[in-house]
C-alpha atoms as a PDB file:
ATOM      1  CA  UNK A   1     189.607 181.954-163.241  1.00  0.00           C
ATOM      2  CA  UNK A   2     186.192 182.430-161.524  1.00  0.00           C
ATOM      3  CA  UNK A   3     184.248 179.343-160.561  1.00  0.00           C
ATOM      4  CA  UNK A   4     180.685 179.358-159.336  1.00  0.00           C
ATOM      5  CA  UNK A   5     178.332 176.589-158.170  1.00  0.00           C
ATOM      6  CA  UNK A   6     175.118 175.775-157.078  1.00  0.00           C
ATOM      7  CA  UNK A   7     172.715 172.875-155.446  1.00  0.00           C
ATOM      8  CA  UNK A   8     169.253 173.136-155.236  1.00  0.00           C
ATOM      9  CA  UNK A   9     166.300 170.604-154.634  1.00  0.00           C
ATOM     10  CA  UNK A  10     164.042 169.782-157.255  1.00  0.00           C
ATOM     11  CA  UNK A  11     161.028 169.809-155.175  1.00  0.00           C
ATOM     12  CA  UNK A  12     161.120 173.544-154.533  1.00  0.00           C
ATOM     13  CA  UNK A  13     159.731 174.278-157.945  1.00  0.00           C
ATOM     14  CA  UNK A  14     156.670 171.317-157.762  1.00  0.00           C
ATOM     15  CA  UNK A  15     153.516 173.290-158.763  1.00  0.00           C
ATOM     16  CA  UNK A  16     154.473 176.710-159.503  1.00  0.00           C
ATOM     17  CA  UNK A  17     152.249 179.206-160.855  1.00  0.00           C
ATOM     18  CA  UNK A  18     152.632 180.647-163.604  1.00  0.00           C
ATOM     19  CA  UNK A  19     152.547 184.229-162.357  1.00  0.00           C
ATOM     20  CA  UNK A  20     155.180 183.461-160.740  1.00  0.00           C
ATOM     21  CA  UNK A  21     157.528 182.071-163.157  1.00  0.00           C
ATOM     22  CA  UNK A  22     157.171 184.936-165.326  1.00  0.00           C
ATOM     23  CA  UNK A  23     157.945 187.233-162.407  1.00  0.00           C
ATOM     24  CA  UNK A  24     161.452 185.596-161.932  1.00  0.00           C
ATOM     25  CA  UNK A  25     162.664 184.289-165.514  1.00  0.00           C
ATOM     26  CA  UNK A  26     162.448 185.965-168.600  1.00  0.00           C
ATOM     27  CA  UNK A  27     160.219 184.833-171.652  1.00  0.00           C
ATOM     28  CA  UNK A  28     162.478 182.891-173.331  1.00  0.00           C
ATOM     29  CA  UNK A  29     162.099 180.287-170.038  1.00  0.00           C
ATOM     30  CA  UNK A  30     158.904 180.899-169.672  1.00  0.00           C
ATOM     31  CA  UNK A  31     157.808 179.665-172.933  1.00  0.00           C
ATOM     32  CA  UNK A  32     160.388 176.772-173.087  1.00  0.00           C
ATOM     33  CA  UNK A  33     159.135 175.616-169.174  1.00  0.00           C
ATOM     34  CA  UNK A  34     155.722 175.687-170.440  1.00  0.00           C
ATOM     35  CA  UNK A  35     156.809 173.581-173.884  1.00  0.00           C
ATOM     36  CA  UNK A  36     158.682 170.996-171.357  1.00  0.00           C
ATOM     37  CA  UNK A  37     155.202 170.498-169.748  1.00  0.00           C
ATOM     38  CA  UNK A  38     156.354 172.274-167.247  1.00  0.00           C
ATOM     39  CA  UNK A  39     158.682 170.372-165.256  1.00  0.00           C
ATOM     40  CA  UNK A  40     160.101 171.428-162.033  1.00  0.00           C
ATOM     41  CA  UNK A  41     163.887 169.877-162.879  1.00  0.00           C
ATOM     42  CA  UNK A  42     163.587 172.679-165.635  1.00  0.00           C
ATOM     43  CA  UNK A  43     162.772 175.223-163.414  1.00  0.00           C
ATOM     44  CA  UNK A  44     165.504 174.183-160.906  1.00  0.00           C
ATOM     45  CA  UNK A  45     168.503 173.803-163.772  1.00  0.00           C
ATOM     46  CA  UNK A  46     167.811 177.783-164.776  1.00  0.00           C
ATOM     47  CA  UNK A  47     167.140 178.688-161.147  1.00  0.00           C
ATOM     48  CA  UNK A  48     170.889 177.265-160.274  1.00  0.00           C
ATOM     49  CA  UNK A  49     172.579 178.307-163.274  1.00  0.00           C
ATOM     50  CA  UNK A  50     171.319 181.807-162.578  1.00  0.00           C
ATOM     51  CA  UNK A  51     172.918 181.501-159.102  1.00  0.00           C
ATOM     52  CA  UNK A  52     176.064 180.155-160.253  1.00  0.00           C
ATOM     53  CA  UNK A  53     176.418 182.871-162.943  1.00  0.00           C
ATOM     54  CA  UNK A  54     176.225 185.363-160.261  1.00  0.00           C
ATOM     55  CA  UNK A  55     178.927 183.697-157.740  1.00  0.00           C
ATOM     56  CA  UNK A  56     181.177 183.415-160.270  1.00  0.00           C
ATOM     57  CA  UNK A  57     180.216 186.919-162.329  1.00  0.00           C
ATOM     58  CA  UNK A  58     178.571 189.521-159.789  1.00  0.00           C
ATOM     59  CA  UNK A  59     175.768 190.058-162.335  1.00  0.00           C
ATOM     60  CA  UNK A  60     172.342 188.267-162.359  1.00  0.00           C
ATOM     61  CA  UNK A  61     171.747 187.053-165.486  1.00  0.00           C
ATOM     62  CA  UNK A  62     168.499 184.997-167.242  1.00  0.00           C
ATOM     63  CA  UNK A  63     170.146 182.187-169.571  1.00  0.00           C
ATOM     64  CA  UNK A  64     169.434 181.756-172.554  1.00  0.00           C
ATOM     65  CA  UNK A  65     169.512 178.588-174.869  1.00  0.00           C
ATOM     66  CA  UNK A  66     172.173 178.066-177.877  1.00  0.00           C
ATOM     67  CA  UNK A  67     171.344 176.855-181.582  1.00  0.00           C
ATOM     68  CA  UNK A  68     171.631 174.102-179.924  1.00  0.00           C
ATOM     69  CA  UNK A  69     168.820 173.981-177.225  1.00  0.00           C
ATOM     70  CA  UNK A  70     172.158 173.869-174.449  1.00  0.00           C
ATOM     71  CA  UNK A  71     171.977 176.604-171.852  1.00  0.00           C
ATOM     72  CA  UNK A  72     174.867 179.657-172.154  1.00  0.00           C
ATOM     73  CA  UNK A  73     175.798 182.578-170.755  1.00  0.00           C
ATOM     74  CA  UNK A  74     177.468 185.743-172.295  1.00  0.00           C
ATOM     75  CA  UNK A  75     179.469 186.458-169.770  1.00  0.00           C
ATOM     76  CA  UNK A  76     181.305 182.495-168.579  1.00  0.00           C
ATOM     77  CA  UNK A  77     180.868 178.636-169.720  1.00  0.00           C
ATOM     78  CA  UNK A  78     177.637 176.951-167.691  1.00  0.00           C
ATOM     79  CA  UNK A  79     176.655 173.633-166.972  1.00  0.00           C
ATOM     80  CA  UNK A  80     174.129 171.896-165.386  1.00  0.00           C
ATOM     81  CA  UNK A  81     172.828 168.518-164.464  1.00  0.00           C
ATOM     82  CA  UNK A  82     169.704 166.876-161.914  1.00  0.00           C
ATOM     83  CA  UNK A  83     169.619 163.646-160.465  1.00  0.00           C
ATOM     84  CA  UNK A  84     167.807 162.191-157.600  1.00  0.00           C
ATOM     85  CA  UNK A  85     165.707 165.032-156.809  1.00  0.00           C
ATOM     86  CA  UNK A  86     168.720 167.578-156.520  1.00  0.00           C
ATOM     87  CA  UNK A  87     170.121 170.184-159.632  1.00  0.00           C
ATOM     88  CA  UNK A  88     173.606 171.434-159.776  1.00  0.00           C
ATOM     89  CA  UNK A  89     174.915 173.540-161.655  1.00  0.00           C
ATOM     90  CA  UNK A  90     178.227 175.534-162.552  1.00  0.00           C
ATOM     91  CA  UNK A  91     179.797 178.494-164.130  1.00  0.00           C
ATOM     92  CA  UNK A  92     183.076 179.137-165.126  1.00  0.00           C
ATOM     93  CA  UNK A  93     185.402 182.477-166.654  1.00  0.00           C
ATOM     94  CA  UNK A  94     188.573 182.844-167.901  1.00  0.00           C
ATOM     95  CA  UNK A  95     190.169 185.902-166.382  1.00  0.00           C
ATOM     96  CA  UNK A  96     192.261 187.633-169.308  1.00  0.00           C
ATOM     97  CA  UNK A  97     194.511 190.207-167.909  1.00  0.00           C
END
């Protein structure tokens, strides 16, 4: 099993531009950071799952949302959560030998 996690304050993504935004995530973020009124705890929950993808894959990797609105991943489980100004986040894979 490969685990990966990540901690990152909020308050890193207060007043981004968009310019930037688009630079780092991909469309489908974009457009559902600018529908969230464009709240830095969104910005910080992709930001970390992104970085937990890649310590527990290798591979950097934009997430996507489910039918469901829930962030996933093609390649392991993800999770994240904020609270008190802070987001963590995790990913997860089965190794099958």
């Amino acid at each position: 099993m490969n685990i990966g996690c990540d901690i990152i304050a909020v308050a890193r993504f207060q007043n981004w531009p968009d310019r930037k935004v688009q630079r780092i995530f991909n469309d489908q973020v974009y457009t559902q950071w600018v529908q969230r009124r464009r709240r830095p705890e969104y910005l910080a929950s992709r930001w970390a799952i992104k970085e937990a993808i890649f310590k527990c894959c290798g591979i950097l990797e934009n997430v996507i949302n489910d039918e469901n609105g829930q962030p996933t991943s093609a390649n392991c489980s993800v999770s994240s959560t904020h609270d008190g100004g802070m987001c963590w986040a995790i990913a997860v894979r089965a190794i099958v030998d």
